[in-house]
Every structure is written in C-alpha cells, then in structure tokens.
C-alpha atoms as a PDB file:
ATOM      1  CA  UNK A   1       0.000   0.000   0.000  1.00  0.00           C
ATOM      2  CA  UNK A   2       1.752   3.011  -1.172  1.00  0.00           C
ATOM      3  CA  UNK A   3       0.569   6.431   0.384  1.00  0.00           C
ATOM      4  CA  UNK A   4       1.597   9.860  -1.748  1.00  0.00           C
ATOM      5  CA  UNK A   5       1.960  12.973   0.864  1.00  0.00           C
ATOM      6  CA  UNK A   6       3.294  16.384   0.036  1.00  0.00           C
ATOM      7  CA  UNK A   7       7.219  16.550  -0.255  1.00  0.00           C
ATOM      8  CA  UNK A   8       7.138  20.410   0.913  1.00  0.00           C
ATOM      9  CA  UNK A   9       5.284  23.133   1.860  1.00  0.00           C
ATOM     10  CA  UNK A  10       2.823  24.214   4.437  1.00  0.00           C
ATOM     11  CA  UNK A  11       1.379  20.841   4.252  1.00  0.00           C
ATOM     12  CA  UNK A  12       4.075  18.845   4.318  1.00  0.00           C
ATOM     13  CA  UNK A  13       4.872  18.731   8.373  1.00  0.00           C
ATOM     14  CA  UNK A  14       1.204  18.481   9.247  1.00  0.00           C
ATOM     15  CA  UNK A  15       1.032  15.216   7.347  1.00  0.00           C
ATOM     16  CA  UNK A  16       3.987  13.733   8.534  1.00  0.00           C
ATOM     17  CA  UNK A  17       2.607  14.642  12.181  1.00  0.00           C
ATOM     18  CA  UNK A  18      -0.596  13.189  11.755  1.00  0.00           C
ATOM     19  CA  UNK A  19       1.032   9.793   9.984  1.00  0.00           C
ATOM     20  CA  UNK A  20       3.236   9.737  12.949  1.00  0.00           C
ATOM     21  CA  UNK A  21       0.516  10.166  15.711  1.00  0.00           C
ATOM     22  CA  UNK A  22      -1.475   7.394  14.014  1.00  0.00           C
ATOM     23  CA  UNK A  23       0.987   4.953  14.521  1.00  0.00           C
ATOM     24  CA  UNK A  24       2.481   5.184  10.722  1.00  0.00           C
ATOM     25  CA  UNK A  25       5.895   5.848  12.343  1.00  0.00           C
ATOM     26  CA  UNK A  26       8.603   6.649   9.298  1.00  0.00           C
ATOM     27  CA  UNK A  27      11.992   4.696   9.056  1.00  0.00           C
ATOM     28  CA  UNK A  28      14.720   7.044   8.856  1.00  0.00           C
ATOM     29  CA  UNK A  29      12.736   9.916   8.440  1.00  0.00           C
ATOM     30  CA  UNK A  30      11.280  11.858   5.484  1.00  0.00           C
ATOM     31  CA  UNK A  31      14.268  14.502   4.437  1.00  0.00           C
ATOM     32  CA  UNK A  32      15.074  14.986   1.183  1.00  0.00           C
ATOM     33  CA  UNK A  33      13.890  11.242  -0.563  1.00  0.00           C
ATOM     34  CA  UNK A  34      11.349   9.985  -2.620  1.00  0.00           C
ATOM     35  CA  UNK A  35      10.067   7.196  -0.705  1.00  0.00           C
ATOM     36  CA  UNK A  36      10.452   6.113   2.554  1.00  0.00           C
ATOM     37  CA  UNK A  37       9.003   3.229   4.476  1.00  0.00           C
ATOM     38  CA  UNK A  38       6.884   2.575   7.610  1.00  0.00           C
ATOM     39  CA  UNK A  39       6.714   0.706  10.670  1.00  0.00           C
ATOM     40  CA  UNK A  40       3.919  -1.558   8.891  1.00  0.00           C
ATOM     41  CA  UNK A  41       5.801  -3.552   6.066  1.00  0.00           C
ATOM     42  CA  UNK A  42       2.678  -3.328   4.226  1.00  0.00           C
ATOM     43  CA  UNK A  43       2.741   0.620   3.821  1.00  0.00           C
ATOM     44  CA  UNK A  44       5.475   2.954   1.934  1.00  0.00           C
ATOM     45  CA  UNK A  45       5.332   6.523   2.032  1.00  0.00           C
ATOM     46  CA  UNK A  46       5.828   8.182  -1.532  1.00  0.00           C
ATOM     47  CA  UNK A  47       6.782  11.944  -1.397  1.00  0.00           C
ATOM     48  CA  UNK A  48       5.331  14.224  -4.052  1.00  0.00           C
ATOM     49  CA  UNK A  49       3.951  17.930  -4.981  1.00  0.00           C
ATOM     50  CA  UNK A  50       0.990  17.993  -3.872  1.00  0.00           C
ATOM     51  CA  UNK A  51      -0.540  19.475  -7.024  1.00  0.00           C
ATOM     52  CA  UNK A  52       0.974  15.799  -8.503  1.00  0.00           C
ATOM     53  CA  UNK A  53      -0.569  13.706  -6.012  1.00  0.00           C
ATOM     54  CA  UNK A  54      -4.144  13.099  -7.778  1.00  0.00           C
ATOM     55  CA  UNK A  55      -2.567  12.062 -10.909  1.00  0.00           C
ATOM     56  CA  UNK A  56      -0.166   9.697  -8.451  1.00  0.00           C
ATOM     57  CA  UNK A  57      -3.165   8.136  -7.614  1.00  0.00           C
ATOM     58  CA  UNK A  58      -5.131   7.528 -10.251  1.00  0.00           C
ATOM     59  CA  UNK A  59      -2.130   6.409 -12.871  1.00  0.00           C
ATOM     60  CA  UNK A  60      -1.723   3.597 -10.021  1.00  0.00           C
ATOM     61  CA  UNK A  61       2.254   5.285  -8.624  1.00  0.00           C
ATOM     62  CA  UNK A  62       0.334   5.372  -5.156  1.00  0.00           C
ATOM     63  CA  UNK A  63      -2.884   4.033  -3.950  1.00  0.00           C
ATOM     64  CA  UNK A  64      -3.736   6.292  -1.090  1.00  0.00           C
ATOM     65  CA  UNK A  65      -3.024   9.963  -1.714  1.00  0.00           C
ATOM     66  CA  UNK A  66      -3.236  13.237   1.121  1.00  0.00           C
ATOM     67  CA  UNK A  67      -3.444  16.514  -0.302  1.00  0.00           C
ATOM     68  CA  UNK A  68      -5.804  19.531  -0.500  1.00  0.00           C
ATOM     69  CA  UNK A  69      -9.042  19.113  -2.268  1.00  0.00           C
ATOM     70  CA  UNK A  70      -8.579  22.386  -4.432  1.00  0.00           C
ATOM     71  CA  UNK A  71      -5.664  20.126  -6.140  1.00  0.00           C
ATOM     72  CA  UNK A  72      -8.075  17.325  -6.503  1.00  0.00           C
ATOM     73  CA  UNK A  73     -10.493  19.441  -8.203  1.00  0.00           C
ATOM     74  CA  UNK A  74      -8.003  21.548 -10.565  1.00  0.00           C
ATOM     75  CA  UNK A  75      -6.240  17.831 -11.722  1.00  0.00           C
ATOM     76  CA  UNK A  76     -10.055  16.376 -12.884  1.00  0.00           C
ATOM     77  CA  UNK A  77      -9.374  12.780 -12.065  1.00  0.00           C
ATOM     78  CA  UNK A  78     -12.284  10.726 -12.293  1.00  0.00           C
ATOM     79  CA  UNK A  79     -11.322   7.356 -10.419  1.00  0.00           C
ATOM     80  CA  UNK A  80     -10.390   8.839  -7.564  1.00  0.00           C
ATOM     81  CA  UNK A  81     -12.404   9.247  -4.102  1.00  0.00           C
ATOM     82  CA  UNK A  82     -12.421  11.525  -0.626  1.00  0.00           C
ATOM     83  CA  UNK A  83     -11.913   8.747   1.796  1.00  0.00           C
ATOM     84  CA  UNK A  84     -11.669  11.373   4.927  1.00  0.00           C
ATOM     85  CA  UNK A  85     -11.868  15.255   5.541  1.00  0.00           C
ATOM     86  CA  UNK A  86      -8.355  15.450   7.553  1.00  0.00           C
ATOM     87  CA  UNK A  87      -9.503  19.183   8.535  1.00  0.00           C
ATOM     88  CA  UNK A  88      -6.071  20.946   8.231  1.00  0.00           C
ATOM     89  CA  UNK A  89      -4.436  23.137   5.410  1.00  0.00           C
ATOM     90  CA  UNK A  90      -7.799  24.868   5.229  1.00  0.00           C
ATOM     91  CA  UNK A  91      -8.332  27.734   2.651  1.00  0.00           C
ATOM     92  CA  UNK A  92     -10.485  29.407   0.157  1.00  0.00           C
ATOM     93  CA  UNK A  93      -9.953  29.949  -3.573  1.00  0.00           C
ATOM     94  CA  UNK A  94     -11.620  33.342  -4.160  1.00  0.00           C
ATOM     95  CA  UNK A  95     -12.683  35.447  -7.067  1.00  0.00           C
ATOM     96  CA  UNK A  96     -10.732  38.836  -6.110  1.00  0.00           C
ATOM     97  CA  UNK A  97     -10.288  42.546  -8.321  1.00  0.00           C
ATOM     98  CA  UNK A  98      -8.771  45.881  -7.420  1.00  0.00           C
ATOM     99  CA  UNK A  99     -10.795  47.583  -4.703  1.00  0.00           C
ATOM    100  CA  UNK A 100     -10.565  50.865  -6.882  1.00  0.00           C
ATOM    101  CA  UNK A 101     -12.045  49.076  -9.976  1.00  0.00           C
ATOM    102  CA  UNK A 102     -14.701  48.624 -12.100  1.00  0.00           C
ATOM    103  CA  UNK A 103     -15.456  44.923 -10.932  1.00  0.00           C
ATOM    104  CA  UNK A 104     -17.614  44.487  -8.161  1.00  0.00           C
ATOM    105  CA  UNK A 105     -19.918  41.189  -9.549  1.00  0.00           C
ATOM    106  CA  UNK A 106     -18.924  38.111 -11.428  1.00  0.00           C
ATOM    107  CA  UNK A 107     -20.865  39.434 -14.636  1.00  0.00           C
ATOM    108  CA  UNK A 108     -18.432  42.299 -14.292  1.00  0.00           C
ATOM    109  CA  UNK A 109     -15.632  40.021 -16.370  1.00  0.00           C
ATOM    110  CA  UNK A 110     -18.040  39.123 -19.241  1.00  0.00           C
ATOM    111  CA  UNK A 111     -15.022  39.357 -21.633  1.00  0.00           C
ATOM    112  CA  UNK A 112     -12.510  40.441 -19.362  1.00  0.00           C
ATOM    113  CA  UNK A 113      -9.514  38.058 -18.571  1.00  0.00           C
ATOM    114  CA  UNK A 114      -8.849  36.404 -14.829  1.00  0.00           C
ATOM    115  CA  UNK A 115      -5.787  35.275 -13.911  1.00  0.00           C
ATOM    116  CA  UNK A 116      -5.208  32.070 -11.868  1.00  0.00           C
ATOM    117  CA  UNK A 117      -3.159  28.678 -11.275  1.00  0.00           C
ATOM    118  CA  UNK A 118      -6.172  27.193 -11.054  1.00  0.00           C
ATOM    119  CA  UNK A 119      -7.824  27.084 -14.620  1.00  0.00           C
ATOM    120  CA  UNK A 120      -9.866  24.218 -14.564  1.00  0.00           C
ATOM    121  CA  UNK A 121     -10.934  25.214 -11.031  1.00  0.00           C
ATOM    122  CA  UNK A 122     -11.744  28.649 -12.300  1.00  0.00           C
ATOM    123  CA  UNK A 123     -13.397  27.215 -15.554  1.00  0.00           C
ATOM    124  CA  UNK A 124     -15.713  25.268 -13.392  1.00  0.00           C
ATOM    125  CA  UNK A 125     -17.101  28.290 -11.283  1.00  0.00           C
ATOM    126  CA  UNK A 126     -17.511  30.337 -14.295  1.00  0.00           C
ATOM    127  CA  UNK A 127     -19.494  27.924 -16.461  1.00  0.00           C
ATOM    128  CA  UNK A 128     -22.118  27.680 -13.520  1.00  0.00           C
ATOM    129  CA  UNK A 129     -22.632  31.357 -13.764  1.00  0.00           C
ATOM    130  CA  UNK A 130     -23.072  32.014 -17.605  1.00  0.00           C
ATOM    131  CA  UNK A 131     -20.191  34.373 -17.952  1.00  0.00           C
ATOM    132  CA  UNK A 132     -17.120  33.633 -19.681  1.00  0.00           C
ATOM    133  CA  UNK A 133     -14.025  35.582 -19.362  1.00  0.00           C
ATOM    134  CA  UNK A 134     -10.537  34.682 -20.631  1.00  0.00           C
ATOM    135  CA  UNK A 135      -9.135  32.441 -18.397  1.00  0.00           C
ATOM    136  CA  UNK A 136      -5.147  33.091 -18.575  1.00  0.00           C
ATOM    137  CA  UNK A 137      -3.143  30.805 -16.723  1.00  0.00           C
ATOM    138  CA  UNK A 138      -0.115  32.177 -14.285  1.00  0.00           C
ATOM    139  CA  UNK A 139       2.740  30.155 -12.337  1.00  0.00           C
ATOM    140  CA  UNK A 140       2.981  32.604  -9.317  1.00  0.00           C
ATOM    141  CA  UNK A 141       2.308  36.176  -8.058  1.00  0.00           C
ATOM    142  CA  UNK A 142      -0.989  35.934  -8.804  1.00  0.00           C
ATOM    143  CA  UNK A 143      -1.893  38.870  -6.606  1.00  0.00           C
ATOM    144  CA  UNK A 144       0.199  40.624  -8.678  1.00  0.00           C
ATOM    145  CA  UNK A 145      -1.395  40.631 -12.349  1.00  0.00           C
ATOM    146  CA  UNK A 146      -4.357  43.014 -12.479  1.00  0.00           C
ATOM    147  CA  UNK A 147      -1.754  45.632 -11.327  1.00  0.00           C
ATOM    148  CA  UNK A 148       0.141  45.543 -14.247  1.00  0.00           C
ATOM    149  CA  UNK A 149      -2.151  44.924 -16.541  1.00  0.00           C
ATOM    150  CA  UNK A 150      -2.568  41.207 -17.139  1.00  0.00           C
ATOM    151  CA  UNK A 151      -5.797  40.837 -16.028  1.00  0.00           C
ATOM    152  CA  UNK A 152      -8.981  42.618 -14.686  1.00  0.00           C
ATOM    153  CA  UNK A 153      -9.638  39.869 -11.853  1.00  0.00           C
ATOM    154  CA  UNK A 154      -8.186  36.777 -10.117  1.00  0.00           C
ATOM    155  CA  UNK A 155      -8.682  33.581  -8.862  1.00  0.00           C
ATOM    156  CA  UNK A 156      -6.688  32.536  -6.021  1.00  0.00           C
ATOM    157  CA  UNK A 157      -6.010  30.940  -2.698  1.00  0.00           C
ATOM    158  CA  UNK A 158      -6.274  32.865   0.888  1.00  0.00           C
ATOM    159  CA  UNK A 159      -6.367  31.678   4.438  1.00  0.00           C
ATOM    160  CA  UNK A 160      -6.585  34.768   6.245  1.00  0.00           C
ATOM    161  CA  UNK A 161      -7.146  37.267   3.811  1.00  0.00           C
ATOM    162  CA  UNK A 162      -4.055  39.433   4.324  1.00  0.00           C
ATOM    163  CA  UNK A 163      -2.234  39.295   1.162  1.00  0.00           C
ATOM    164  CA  UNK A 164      -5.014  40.223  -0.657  1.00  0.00           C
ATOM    165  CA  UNK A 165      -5.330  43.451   1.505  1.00  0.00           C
ATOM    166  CA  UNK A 166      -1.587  43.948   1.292  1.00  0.00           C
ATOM    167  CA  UNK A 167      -2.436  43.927  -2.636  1.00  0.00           C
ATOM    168  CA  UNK A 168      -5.413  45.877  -2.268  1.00  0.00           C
ATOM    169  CA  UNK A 169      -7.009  43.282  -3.540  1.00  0.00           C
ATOM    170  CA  UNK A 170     -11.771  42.494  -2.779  1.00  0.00           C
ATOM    171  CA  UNK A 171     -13.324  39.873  -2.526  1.00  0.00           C
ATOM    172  CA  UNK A 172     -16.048  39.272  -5.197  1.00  0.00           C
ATOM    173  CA  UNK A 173     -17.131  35.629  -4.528  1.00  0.00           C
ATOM    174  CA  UNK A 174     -15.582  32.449  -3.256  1.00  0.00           C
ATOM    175  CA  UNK A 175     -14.862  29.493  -5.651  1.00  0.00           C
ATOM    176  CA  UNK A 176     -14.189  26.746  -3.148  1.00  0.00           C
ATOM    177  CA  UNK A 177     -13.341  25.745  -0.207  1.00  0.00           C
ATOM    178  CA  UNK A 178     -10.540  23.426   0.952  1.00  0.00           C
ATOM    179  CA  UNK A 179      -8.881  21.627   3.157  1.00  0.00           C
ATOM    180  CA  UNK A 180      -6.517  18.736   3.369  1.00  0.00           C
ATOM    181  CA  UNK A 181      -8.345  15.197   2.594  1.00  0.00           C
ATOM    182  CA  UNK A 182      -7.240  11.966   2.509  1.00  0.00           C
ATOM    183  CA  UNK A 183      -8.348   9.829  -1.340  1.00  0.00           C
ATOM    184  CA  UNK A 184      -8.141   6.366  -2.444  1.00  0.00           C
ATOM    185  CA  UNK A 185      -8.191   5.622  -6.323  1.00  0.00           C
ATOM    186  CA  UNK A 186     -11.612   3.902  -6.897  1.00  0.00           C
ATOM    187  CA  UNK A 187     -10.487   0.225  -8.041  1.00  0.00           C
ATOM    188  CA  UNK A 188      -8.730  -0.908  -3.952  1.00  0.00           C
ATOM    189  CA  UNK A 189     -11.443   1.445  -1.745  1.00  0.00           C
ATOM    190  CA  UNK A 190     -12.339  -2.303  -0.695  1.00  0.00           C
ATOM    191  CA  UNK A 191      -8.808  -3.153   0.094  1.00  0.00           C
ATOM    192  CA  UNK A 192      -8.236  -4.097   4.200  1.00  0.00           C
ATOM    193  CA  UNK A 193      -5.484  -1.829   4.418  1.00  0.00           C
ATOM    194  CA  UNK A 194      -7.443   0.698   2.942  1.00  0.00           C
ATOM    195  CA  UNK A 195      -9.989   0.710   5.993  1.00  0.00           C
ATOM    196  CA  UNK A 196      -7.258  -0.214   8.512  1.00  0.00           C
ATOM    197  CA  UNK A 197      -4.994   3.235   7.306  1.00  0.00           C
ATOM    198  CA  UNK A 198      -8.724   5.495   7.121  1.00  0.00           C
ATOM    199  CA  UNK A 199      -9.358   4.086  11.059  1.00  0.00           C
ATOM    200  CA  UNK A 200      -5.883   4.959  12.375  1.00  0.00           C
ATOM    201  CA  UNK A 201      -5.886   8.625  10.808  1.00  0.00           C
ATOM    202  CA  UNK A 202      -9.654   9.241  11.880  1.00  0.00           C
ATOM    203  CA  UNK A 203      -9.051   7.883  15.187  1.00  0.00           C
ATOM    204  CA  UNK A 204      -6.599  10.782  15.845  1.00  0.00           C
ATOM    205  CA  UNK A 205      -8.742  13.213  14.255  1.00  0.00           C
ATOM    206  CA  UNK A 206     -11.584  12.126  16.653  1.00  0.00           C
ATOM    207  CA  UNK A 207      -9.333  12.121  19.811  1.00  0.00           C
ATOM    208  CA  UNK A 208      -8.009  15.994  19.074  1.00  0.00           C
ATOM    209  CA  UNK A 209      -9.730  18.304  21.354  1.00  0.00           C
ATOM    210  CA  UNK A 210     -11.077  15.513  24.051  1.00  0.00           C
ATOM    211  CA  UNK A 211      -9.836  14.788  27.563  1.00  0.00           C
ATOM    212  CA  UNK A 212     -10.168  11.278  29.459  1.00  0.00           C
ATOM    213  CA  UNK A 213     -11.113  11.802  32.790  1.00  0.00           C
ATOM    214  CA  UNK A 214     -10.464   8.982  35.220  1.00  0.00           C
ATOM    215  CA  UNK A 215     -11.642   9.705  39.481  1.00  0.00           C
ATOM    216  CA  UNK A 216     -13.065   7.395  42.053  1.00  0.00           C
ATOM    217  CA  UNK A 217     -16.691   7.794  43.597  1.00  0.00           C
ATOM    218  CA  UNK A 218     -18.597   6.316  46.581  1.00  0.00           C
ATOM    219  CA  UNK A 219     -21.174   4.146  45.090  1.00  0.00           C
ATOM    220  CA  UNK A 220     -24.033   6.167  46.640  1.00  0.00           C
ATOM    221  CA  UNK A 221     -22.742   9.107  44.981  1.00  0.00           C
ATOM    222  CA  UNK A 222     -22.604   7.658  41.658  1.00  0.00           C
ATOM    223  CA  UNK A 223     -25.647   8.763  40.039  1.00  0.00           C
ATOM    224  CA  UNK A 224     -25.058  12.365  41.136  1.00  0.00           C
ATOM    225  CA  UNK A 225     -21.872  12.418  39.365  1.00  0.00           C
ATOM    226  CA  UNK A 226     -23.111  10.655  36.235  1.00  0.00           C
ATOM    227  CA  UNK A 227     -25.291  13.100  35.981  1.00  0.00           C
ATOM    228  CA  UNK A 228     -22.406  16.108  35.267  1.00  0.00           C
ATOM    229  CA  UNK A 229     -20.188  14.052  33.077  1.00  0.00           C
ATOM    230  CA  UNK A 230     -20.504  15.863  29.687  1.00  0.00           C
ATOM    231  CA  UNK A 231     -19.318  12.348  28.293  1.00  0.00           C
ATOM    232  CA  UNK A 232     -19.517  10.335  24.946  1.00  0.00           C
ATOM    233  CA  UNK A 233     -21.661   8.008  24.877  1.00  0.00           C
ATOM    234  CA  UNK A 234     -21.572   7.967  28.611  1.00  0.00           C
ATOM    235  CA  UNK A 235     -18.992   7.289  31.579  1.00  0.00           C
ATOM    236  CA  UNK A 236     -17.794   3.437  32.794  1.00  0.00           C
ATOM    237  CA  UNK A 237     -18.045   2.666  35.686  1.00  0.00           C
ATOM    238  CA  UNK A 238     -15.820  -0.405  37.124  1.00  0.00           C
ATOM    239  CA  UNK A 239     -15.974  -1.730  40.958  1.00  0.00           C
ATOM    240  CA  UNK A 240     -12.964  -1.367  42.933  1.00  0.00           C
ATOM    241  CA  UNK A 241     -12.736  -3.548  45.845  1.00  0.00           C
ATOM    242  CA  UNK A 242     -12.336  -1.689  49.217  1.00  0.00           C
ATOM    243  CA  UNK A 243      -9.428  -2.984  51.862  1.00  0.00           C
ATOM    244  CA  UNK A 244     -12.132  -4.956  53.738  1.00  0.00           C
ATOM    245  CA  UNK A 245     -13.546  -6.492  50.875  1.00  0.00           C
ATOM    246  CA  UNK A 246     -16.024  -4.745  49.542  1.00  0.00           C
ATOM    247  CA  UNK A 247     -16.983  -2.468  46.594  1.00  0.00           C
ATOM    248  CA  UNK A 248     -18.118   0.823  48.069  1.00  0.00           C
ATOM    249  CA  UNK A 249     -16.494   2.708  45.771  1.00  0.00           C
ATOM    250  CA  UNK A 250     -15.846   2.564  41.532  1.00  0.00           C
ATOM    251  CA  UNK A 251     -13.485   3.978  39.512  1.00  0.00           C
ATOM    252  CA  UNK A 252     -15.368   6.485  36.664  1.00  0.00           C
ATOM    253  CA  UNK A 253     -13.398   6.541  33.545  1.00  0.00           C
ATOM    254  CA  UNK A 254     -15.370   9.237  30.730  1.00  0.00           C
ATOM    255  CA  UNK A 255     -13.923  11.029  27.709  1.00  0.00           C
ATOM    256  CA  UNK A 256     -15.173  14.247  27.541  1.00  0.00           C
ATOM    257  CA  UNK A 257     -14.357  17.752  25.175  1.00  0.00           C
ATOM    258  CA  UNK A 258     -11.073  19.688  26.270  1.00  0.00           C
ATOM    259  CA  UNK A 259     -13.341  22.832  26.971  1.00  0.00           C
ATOM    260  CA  UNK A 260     -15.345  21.156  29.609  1.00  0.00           C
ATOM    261  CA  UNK A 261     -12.712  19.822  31.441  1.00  0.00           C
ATOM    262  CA  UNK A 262     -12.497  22.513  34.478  1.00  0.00           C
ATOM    263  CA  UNK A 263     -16.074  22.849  34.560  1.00  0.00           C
ATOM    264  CA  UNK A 264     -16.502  19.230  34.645  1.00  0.00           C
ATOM    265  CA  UNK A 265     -13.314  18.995  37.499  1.00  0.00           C
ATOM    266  CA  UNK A 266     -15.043  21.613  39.912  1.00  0.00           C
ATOM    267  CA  UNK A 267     -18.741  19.698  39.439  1.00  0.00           C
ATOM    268  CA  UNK A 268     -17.922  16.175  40.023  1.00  0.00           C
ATOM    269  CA  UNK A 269     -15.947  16.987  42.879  1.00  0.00           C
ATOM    270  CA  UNK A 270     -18.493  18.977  44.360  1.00  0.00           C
ATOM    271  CA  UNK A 271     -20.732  16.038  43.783  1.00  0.00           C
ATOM    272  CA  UNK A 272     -18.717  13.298  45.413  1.00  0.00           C
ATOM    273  CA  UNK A 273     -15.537  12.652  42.982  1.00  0.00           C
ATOM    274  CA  UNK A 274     -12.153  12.370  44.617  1.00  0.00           C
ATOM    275  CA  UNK A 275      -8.482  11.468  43.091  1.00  0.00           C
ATOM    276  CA  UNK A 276      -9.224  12.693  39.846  1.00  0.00           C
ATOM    277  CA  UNK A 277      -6.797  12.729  36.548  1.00  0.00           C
ATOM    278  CA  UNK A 278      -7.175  13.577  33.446  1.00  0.00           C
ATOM    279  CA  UNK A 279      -5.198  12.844  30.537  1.00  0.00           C
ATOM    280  CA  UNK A 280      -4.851  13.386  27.016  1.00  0.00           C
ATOM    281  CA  UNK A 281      -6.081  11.204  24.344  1.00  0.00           C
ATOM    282  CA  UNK A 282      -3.602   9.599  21.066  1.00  0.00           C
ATOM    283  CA  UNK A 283      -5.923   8.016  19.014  1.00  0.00           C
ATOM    284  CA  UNK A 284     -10.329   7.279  19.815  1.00  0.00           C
ATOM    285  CA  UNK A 285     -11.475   4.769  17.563  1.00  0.00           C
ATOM    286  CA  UNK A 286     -14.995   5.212  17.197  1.00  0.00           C
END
C-alpha cells in the first residue's frame, strides 16, 4: 500500500505529524527522498507535490493519496475518491479585483480576462454562472497581475485574507473551499489496508480536542456524578474492591471535550468525585 503525501510546503509537516501520531511511524525519516518506508511492512510513504498527487493516484504510482481538495479538483481525475476530511491546510480559492475598480460582480468580467493557477478550477465556477471571461493561466504572483495589466480579476487561494489586503485586492465571490483530505483511487477502496490506514488517521482526528477523565466515587454518589459528566456516549463505571472487601467505591473513567474539562473537574468533585486525573487522548477509535 503506497501512500503519496506532500514533499514540501505548508502541508508537508502536518502530514507527517498526523502519519506519525497514528501509529504510521517513518523509518529514517522523510528529508530529502522519494520514498520512505513505515513501521507496517505493508505501507510505503511516496513523497510528491501535492498538485501531482491526484494524478499519483489515479495512474496507479500510489494508492492512497493526502493533499488539499482544491488540487483534486483543478487535476479532474475521475477514479479517484475523498476517503476522509483530515480538517487541516484549510483555505479558500476566491474570485478577487482591485478595490478601486470597475469589478464588483462576477458578470463584471463578461469578456474580461482572470488570472489564476487554477484554470480548470476557475473554468468550473464560471461555467455555472453564464459568464465567460478569458481564463489566462499564471505560475505565481498571482496577486500581482491586475496591477500591471494582465488581467482585470483573479482567482486565487487565501487563508486569512491578508495578502489580498496587502495587494489591495476584494473579494467578489468564493470558488471553493478546501482543506486537506485523505483519497483512495476507486479500483482498492475495498482493500483491508485501505480501511485499517482510514481508522488509524480518523481515530486521531476524533481524539483531538477531548480529555479522558479517570476519578473514584462512593457508590451512593454515583448517580449524582453521572449526571455532570458531559461524556460520549456515557462514563464506565468499574468496581474497585475496598481494603475490607467490599466495593463501596468505583473507579469512573469518561472522555469528555477539552473545553469542559475545568467545569466538569469543579462539578464532580463537588458532587462526590475524589483522586481525579485527566489525561490526554492519542488516538479514539470510534
């Protein structure tokens, strides 16, 4: 099972990460090589650009690919499917012109010319609203053509919106949103390793913002505290054998979201809770 990432970038360490926190450790690291291999025999990293990685896919160099769904779009690859929604590497691809212009509405660029390194993205957008410019593809500085003449609008990516300020540079309508998503070609989405790669990355998606709480509780003050655990799917509750023998108290082990932790701390106490810990959670398999 070969797995294309991005070689570089701004999504290049988050993917590593997230490989690495779902148990996909790398042997000898990921600097500077093409391939590398895992701590499953049955998985090899391939490093790529992550504009490459659809066609990876779907021309059979890598089964599994991770890259941004704007790249996915812009390469039009037909046999290849969103497995998971890794929620990093988020951005928009927006339709921008010069604030001191003459374009203020899509229709505006009826026969004007947008520049972007997205053309098939851009195509797309424009042939759902009836208006066709010249599309004029560009390698870089995108920001940069409608100020010297090479085009009346653009389209291209922001995160927070800054560049495009810096460039004076407003917003006239988004083209898509992205974000960093984990695809399988078509033909091996019924493939075991498939599933069992899909379960270890989701698991650490689910367990990012949760707590596990672990305390002990007199059994007659049990319901009380079940009652303020914020948990999912509800708390467990195992007995724990007192020093004469019997079980008047259980150990309450619940998993509950990072934000209600102190809340959750002062109220179970109140309500009968004592040697509480809380930990953080790798991986929740759901």
């Amino acid at each position: 099972m070969r797995i294309a990432v991005p070689n570089k970038g701004r999504l290049h360490e988050p993917t590593i990460d997230l490989l690495e926190r779902a148990g996909l450790h790398l042997e000898n690291g990921a600097d500077r090589k093409l391939y590398a291999d895992t701590v499953d025999p049955d998985v090899t990293v391939l490093f790529a650009r992550a504009a490459d990685i659809p066609e990876y896919v779907s021309d059979g160099a890598a089964e599994l690919g991770i890259t941004g769904f704007d790249q996915v779009r812009e390469a039009r690859v037909d046999d290849v499917s969103e497995l998971l929604d890794l929620e990093f590497g988020r951005c928009r691809l927006v339709l921008a012109a010069p604030e001191d212009g003459d374009t203020d509405a899509v229709a505006d660029l009826a026969g004007k010319t947008v520049a972007t390194e997205f053309p098939n993205i851009t195509a797309d957008f424009f042939a759902t609203t009836g208006v066709d410019p010249d599309i004029v593809e560009v390698s870089g500085a995108t920001e940069l053509t409608p100020h010297v003449e090479m085009a009346d609008a653009i389209v291209d990516i922001t995160s927070t919106g800054t560049t495009l300020k810096m460039n004076r540079l407003a917003v006239i309508d988004e083209v898509l949103s992205s974000s960093v998503r984990l695809f399988g070609r078509e033909d091996v989405l019924d493939d075991p390793k498939v599933g069992e790669v899909r379960t270890a990355l989701s698991s650490v998606k689910h367990a990012e913002g949760k707590r596990y709480l672990m305390m002990n509780v007199p059994r007659d003050r049990l319901e009380d505290v079940r009652d303020v655990i914020p948990g999912l799917g509800g708390p467990t509750i195992m007995d724990i054998a007192d020093e004469d023998g019997g079980d008047a108290t259980v150990a309450v082990h619940a998993v509950v979201n990072e934000r209600d932790v102190f809340e959750t701390i002062t109220e179970v106490k109140t309500a009968g809770a004592s040697d509480i810990l809380v930990t953080e959670i790798e991986r929740l398999v759901e």
